[in-house]
Protein backbone atom coordinates (compact mmCIF):
# COMPACT_ATOMS: atom_id res chain seq x y z
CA UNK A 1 201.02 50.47 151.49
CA UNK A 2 199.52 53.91 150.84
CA UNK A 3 201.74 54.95 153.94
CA UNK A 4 204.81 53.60 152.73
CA UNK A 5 204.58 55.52 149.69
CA UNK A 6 203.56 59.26 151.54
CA UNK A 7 206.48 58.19 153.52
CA UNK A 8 208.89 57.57 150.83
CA UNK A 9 207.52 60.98 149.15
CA UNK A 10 208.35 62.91 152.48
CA UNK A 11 211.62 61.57 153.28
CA UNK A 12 212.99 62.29 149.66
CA UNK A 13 212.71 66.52 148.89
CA UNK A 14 212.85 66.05 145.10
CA UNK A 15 210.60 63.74 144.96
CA UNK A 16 207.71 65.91 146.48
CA UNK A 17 209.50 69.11 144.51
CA UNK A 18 209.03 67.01 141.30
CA UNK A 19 205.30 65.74 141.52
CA UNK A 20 204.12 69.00 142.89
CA UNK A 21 205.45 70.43 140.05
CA UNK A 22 203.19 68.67 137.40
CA UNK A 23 200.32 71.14 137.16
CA UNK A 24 202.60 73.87 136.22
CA UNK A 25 204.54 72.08 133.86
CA UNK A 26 207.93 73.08 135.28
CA UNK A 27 208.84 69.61 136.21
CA UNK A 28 210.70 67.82 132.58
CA UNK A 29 209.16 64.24 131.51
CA UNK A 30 212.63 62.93 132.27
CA UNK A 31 212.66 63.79 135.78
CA UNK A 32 208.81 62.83 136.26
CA UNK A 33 209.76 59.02 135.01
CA UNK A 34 212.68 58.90 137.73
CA UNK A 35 210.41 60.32 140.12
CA UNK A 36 207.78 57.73 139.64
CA UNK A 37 210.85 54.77 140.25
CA UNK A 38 212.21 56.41 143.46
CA UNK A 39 208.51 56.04 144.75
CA UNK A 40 208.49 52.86 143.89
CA UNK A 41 211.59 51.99 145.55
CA UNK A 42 209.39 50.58 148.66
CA UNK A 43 208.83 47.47 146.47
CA UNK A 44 210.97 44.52 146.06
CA UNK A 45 210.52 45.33 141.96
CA UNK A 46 212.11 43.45 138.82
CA UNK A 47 210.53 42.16 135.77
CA UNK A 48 207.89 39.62 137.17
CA UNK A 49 207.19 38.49 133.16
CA UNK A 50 210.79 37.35 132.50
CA UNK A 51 211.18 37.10 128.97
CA UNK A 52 209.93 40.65 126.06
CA UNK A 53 207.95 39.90 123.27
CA UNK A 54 209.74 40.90 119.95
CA UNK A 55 207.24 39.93 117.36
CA UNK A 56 204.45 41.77 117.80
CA UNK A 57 201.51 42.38 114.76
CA UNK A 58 199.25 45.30 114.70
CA UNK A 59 196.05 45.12 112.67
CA UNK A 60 194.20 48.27 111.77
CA UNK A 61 190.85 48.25 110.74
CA UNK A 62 189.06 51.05 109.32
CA UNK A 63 185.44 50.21 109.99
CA UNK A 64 185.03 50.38 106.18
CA UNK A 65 186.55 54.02 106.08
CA UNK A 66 184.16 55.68 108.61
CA UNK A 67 186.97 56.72 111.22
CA UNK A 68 188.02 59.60 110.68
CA UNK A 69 191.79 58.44 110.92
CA UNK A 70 195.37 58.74 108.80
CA UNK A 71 195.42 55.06 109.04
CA UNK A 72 198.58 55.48 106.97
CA UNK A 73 200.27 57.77 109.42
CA UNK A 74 199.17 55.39 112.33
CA UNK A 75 200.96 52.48 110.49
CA UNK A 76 203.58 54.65 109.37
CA UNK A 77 204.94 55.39 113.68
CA UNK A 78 203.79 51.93 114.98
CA UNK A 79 206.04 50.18 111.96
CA UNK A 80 208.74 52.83 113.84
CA UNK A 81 207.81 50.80 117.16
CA UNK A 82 210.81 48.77 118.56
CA UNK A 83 208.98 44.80 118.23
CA UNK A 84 206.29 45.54 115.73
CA UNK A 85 207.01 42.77 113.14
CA UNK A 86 204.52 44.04 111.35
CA UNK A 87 201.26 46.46 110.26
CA UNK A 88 198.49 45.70 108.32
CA UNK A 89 195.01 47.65 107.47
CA UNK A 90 192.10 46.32 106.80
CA UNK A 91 188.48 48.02 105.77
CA UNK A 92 186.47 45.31 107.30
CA UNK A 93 188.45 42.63 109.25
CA UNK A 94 185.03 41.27 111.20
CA UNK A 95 184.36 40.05 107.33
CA UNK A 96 187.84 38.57 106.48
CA UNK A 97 188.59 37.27 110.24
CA UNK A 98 190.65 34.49 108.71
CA UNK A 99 193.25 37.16 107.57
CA UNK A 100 193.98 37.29 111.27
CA UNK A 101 194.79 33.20 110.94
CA UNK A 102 197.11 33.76 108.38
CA UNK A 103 198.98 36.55 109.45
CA UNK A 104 199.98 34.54 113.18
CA UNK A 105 201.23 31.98 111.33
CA UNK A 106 202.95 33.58 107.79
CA UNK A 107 204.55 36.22 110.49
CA UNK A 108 205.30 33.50 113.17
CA UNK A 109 203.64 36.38 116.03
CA UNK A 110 204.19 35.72 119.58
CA UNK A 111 201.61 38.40 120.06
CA UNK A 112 198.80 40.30 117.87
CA UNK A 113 197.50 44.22 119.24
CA UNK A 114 193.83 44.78 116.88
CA UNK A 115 192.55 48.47 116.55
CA UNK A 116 188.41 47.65 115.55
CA UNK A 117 185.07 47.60 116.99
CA UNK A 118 184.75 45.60 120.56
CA UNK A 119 181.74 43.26 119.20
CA UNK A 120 183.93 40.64 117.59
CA UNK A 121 186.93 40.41 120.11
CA UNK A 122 185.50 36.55 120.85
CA UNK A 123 186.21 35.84 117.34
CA UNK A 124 189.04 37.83 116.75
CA UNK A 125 190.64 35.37 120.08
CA UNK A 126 188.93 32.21 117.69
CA UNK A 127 191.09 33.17 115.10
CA UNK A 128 194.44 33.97 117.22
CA UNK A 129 194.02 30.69 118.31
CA UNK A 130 193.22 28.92 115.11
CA UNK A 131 196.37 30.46 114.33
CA UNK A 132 198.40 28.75 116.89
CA UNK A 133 198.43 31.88 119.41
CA UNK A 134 197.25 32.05 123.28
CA UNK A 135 194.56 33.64 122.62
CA UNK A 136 195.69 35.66 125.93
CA UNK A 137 198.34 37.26 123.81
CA UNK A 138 195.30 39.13 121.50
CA UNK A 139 194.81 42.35 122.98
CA UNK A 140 191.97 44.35 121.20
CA UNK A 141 191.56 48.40 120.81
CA UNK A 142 188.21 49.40 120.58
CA UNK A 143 189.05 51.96 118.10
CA UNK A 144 185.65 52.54 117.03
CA UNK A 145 183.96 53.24 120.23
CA UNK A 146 186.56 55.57 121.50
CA UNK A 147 186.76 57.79 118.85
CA UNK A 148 182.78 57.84 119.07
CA UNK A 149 181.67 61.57 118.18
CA UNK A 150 185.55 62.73 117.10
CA UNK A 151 185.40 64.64 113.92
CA UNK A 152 188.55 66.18 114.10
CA UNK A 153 190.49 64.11 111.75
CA UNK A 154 194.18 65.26 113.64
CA UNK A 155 192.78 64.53 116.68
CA UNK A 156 191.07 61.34 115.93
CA UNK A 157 194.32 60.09 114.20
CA UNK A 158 196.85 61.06 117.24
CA UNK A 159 194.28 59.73 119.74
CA UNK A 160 194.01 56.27 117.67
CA UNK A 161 198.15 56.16 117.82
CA UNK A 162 197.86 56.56 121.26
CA UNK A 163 195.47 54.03 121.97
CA UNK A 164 197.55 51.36 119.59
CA UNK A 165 200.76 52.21 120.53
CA UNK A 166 199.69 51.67 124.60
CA UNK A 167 198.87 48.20 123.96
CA UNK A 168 201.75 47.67 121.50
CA UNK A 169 203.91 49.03 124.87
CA UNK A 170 201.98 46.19 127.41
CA UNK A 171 202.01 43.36 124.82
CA UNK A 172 205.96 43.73 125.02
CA UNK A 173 205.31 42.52 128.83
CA UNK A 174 202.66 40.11 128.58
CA UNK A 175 204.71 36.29 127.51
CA UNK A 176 204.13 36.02 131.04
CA UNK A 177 200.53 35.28 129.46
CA UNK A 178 202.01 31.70 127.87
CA UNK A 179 202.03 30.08 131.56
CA UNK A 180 198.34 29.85 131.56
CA UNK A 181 196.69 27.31 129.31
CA UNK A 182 193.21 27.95 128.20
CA UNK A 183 191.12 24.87 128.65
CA UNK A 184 188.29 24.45 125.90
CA UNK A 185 185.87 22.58 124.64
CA UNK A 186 187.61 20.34 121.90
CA UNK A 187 185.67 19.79 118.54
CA UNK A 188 187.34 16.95 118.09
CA UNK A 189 186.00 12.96 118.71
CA UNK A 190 182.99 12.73 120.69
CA UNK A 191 181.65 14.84 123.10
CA UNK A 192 178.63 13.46 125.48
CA UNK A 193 175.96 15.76 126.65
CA UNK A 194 176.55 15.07 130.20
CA UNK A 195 180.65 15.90 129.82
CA UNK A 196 179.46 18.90 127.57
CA UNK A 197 177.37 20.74 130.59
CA UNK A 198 180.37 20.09 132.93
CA UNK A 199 182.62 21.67 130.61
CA UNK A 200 180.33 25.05 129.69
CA UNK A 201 181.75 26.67 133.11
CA UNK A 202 185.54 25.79 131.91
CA UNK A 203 184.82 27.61 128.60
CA UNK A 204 183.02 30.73 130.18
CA UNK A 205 186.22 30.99 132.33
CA UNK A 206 189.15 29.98 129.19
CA UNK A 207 190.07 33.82 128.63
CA UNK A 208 189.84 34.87 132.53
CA UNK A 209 193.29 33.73 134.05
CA UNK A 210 193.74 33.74 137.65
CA UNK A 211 196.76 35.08 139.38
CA UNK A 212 200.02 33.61 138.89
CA UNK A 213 202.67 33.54 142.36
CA UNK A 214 206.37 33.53 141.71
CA UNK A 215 207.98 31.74 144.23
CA UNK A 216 210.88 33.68 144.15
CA UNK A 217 209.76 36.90 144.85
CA UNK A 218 207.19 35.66 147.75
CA UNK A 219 208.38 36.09 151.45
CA UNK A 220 205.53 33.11 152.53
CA UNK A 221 202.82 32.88 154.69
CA UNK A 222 204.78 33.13 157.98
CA UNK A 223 206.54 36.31 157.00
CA UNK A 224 203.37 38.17 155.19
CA UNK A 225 200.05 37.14 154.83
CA UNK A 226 198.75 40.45 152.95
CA UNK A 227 197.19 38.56 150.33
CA UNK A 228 195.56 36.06 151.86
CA UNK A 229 193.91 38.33 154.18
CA UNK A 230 192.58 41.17 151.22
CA UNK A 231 191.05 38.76 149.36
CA UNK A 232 187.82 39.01 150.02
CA UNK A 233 186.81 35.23 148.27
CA UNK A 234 188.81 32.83 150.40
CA UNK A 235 190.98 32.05 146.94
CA UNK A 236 193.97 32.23 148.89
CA UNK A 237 195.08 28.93 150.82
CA UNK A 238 198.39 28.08 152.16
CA UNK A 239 199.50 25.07 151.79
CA UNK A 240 203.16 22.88 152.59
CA UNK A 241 204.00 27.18 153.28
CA UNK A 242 203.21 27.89 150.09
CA UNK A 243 200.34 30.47 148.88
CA UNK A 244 198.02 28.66 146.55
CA UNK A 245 195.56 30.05 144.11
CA UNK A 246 191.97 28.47 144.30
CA UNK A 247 190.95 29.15 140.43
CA UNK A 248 187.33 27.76 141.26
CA UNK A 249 186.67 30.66 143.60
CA UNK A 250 189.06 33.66 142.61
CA UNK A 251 186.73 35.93 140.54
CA UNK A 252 189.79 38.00 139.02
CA UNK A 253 189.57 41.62 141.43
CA UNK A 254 193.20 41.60 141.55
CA UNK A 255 192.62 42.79 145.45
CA UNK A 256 195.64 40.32 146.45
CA UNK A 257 198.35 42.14 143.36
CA UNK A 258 197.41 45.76 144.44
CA UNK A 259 197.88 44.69 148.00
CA UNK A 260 201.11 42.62 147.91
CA UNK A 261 204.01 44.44 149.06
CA UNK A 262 206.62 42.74 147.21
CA UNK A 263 204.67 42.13 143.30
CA UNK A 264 204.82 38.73 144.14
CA UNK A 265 201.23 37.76 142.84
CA UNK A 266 199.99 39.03 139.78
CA UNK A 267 197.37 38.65 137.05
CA UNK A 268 198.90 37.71 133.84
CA UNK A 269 197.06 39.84 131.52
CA UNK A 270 197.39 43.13 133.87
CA UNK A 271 200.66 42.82 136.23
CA UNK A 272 202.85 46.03 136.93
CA UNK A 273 204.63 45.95 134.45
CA UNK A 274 202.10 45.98 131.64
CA UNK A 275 199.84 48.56 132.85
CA UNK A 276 202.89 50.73 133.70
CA UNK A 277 203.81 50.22 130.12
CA UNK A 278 200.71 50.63 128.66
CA UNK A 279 200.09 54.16 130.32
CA UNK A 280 203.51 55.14 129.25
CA UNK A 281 202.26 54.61 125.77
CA UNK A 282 199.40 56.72 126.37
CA UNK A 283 201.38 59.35 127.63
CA UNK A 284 204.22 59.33 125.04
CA UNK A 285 205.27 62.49 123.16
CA UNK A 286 203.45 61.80 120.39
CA UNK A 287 199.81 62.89 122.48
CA UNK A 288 201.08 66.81 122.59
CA UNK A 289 198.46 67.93 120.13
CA UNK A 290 195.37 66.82 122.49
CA UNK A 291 194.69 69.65 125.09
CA UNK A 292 194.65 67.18 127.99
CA UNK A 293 194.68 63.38 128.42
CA UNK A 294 193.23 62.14 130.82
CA UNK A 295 193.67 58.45 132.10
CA UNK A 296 190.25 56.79 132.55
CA UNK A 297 190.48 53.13 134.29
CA UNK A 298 187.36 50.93 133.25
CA UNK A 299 185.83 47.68 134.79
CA UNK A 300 185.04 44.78 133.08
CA UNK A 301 181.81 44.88 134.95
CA UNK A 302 180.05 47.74 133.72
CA UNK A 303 182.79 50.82 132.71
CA UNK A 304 183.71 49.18 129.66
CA UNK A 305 180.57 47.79 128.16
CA UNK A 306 179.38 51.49 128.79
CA UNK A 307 182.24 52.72 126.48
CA UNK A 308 181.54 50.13 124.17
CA UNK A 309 178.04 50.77 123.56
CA UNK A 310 179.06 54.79 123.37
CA UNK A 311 178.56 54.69 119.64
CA UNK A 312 175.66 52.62 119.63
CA UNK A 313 173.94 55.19 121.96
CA UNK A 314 174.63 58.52 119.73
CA UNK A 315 176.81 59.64 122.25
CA UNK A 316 180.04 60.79 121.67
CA UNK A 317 184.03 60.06 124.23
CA UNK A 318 185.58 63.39 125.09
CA UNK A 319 188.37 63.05 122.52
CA UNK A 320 191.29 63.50 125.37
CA UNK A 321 189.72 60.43 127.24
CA UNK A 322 192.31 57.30 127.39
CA UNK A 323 190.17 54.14 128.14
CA UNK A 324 192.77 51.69 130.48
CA UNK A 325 190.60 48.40 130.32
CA UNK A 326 190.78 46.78 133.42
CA UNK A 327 188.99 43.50 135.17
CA UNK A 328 187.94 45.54 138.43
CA UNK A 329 189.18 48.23 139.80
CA UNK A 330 190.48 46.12 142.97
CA UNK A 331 193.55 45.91 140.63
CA UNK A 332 195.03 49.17 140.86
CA UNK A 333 197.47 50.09 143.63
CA UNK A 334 198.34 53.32 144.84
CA UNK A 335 201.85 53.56 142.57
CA UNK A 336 199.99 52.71 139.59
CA UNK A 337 198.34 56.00 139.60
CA UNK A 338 200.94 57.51 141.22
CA UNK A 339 202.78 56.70 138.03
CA UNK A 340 200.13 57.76 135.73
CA UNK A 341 200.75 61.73 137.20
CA UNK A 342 203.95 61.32 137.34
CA UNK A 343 204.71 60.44 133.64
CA UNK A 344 202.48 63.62 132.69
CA UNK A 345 198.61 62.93 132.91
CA UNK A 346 195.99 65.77 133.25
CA UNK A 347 193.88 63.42 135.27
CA UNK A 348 192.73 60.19 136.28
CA UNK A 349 188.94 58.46 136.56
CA UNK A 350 188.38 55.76 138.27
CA UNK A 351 185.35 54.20 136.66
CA UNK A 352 183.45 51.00 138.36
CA UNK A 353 180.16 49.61 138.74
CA UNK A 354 177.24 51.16 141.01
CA UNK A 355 177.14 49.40 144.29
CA UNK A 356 174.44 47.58 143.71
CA UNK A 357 175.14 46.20 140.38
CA UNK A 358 178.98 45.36 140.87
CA UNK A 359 180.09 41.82 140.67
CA UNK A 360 182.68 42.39 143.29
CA UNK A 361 180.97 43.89 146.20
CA UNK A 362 182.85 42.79 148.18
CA UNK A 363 185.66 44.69 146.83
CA UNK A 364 183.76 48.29 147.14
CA UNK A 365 184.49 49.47 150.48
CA UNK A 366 188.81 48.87 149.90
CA UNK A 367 188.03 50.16 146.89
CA UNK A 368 186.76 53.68 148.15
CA UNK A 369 189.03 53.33 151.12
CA UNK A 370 191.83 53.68 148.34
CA UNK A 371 190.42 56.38 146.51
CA UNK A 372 190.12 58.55 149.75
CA UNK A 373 193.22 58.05 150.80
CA UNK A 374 195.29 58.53 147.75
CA UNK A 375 193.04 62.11 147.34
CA UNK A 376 194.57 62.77 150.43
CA UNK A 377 197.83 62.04 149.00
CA UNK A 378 197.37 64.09 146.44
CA UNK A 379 196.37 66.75 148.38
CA UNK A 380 199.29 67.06 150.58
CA UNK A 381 201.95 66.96 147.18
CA UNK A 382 199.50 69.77 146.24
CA UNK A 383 198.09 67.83 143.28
């Protein structure tokens, strides 16, 4: 794939004039965005979600007024947003968690964005779906922990925007998130101890959706068998020529979306088009007043919880770090960070587990097969 896109790049002049031109600056935003689609003319690409999201709700909490953040001003530009319904602030939501309940169903959301801590995202999802929400639809900002150590209170407040505003920009994308039905334990009538065991792996695995085909953009098995041969679990089966999903052994890498050449498989809560639109968020205009952003792409595995327990630590996130929350980094294909230099950032991280510790291992070595060659990409546009 990798190939295809050099290729593309050297065929078409302005596209290598444009993205060698983004360290000097001399290359405008507008022209960066069309230069990122004409690379990404090699796919088969259209809208894999279907239907937008248009009521979106944002809730704000202040960690009892100890971020140093306009809250007001945030509120004030994401009530600007198109598909914001609505904005409300709170000092200590992990208190009042039922105000989360009411506002799904008083505001009839078909999708919720929370700017807070990270420790109470499982019952933030608790109350999204007391509420009558997927709890898939609940995307959670760790606020907090990302603006660890930032004292400057213009900085803080832009970088929080940011942040909000990038998820605001996926959520639009994700009702593609409403095909997958969380399966949990009910409360509800009796529940024996034998069926209760059986059912704890089912609710480890309710907010973990596997990969989701669409028929209509998949060539088959006999035409292209990319997939099935990069994933590195065996969760790939054909079967009556179609590509099935094994749920019971795919373990979420997102190998088989990075590596399909069409988009034809994706993970619902991370396909194209949401991370494309949430790093256009974090890129957006409204980010000038930070010296650099930088684009840093986290694992579940052990990235993230490192972020998360920043504050907890002492320790303090460079303020022009953007955290992009991902389940592994076997997710990310060479156009997705093509994308993220070409719509204007400074730099990108790629930040995973240590060998020896990650839960995908088997996912390592394409991993740092991808990173080598796209630095050799790079290299060659000059980058």
């Amino acid at each position: 794939m990798l190939k295809q896109v050099y290729r593309t790049i050297k065929r078409n002049s302005s596209v290598r004039h444009n993205l060698g031109g983004i360290r000097s600056g001399a290359t405008p935003r507008g022209e960066l965005i069309r230069t990122a689609l004409e690379a990404k003319k090699i796919y088969k690409f259209k809208n894999f979600c279907g239907l937008m999201i248009s009521r979106i709700g944002v809730v704000l909490c202040t960690c009892n007024r100890k971020l140093p953040v306009d809250f007001d001003k945030v509120s004030g530009y994401l009530m600007s947003e198109k598909g914001v319904q609505t904005v409300q602030i709170s000092h200590n939501i992990c208190e009042q968690p039922s105000i989360i309940r009411g506002l799904v169903r008083s505001e009839r959301l078909e999708g919720l964005v929370i700017g807070a801590c990270s420790a109470y995202e499982t019952l933030f999802r608790d109350e999204v779906e007391a509420g009558g929400l997927n709890p898939l639809l609940l995307e959670v900002v760790n606020l907090k922990e990302q603006l660890a150590g930032t004292h400057d209170h213009n900085r803080a407040t832009t970088k929080a925007t940011l942040l909000v505003r990038g998820f605001v920009e996926k959520m639009k994308y994700m009702d593609i998130a409403n095909q997958v039905v969380p399966e949990r334990i009910s409360s509800h009538g009796r529940v024996t101890r034998r069926a209760l065991f059986r059912s704890i792996p089912k609710f480890l695995k309710v907010y973990r959706p596997t990969p989701i085909i669409e028929g209509q953009l998949c060539v088959g098995p006999k035409a292209c068998r990319f997939c099935i041969d990069a994933c590195p679990y065996g969760a790939l089966t054909v079967r009556e020529e179609n590509v099935i999903v094994d749920g019971e052994k795919c373990k979420i890498c997102g190998v088989c979306s990075a590596t399909c050449p069409v988009g034809a498989i994706q993970i619902p809560t991370h396909t194209d088009e949401q991370l494309e639109a949430q790093i256009g968020g974090l890129l957006s205009d409204i980010g000038a007043g930070l010296d650099r952003r930088v684009l840093v792409f986290a694992c579940d595995g052990s990235c993230y919880p490192a972020v998360n327990a920043v504050d907890e630590h002492g320790a303090k996130l460079p303020h022009d770090a953007l955290v992009v929350r991902l389940p592994c980094l076997g997710i990310l294909s060479e156009v997705t960070i093509l994308t993220a230099f070409a719509l204007g950032a400074d730099g990108v991280l790629l930040c995973g587990c240590l060998d020896d510790a990650c839960p995908h291992r088997e996912v390592l070595s394409s991993i740092k097969e991808k990173v080598a060659s796209f630095k050799r990409l790079l290299s060659a546009l000059n980058i």
